[in-house]
Protein backbone atom coordinates (compact mmCIF):
# COMPACT_ATOMS: atom_id res chain seq x y z
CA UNK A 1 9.25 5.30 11.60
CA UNK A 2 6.31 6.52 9.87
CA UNK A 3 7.36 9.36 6.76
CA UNK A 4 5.32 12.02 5.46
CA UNK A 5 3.98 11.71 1.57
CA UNK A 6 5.85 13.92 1.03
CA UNK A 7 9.33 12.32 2.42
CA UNK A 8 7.99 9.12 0.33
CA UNK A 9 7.78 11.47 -2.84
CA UNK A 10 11.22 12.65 -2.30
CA UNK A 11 12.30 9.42 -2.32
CA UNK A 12 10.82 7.97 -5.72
CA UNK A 13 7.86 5.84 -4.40
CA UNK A 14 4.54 6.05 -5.50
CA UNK A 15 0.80 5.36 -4.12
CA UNK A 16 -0.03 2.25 -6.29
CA UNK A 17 -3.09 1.17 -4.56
CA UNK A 18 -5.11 0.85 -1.50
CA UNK A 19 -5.98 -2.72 0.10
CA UNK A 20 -6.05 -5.63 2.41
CA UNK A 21 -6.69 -9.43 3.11
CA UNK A 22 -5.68 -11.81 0.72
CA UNK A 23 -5.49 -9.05 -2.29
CA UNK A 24 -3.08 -7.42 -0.28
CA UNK A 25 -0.59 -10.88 0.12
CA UNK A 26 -1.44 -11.36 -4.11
CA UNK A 27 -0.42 -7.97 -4.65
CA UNK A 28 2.94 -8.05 -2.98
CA UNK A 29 3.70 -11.00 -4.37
CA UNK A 30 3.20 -9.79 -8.02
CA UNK A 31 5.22 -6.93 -7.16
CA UNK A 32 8.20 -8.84 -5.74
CA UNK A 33 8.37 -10.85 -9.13
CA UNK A 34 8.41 -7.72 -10.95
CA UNK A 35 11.04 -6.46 -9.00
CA UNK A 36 9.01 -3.82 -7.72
CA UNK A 37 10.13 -2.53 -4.00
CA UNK A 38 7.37 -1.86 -1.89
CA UNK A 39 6.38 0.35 1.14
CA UNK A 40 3.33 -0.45 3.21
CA UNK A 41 1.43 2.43 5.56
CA UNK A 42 -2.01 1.52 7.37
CA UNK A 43 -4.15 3.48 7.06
CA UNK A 44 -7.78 3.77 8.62
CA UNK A 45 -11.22 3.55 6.89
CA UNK A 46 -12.34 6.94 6.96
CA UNK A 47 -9.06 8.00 5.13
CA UNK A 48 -9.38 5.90 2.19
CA UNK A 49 -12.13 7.97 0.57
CA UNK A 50 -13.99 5.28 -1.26
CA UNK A 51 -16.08 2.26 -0.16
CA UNK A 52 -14.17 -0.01 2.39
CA UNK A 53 -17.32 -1.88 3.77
CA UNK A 54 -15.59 -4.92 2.63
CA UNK A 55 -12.70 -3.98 5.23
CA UNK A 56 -14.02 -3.55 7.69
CA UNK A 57 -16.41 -6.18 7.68
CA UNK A 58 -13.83 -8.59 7.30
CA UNK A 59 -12.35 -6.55 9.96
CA UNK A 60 -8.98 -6.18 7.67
CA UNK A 61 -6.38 -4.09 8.02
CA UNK A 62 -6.30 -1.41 4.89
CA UNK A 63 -2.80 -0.36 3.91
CA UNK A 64 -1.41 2.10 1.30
CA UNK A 65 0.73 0.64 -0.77
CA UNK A 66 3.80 2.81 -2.38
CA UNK A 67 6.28 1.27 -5.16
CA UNK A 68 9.21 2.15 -6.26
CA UNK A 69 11.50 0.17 -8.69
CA UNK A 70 15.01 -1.16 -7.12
CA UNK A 71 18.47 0.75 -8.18
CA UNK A 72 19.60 -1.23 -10.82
């Protein structure tokens, strides 16, 4: 089920970054030793609004990443 921003805002979570590839695996895995919960949406090229040559000549997937911080 895909959820609006604005569900995810609701929610707590937060747009932390926007990436793919390897940086994307380093990334999670940073954020799963900080005990950082994470929620993933792809997005495409054209709706990252920067430079994503890179991307797509790798021919990556780009995802959004949101974080939110587990109930303690």
């Amino acid at each position: 089920m895909v959820k609006t921003e604005q569900e995810l805002e609701a929610e707590g979570w937060k747009v932390a970054s926007v990436t793919g590839g390897d940086h994307l695996n380093r990334t999670l895995e940073i954020y799963q030793e900080l005990g950082i919960e994470v929620y993933l949406e792809k997005v495409e090229p054209e709706e990252c609004g920067g430079c994503t040559e890179c991307f797509t000549a790798g021919n990556e997937i780009i995802y959004r990443i949101y974080t939110k911080r587990y109930p303690s």
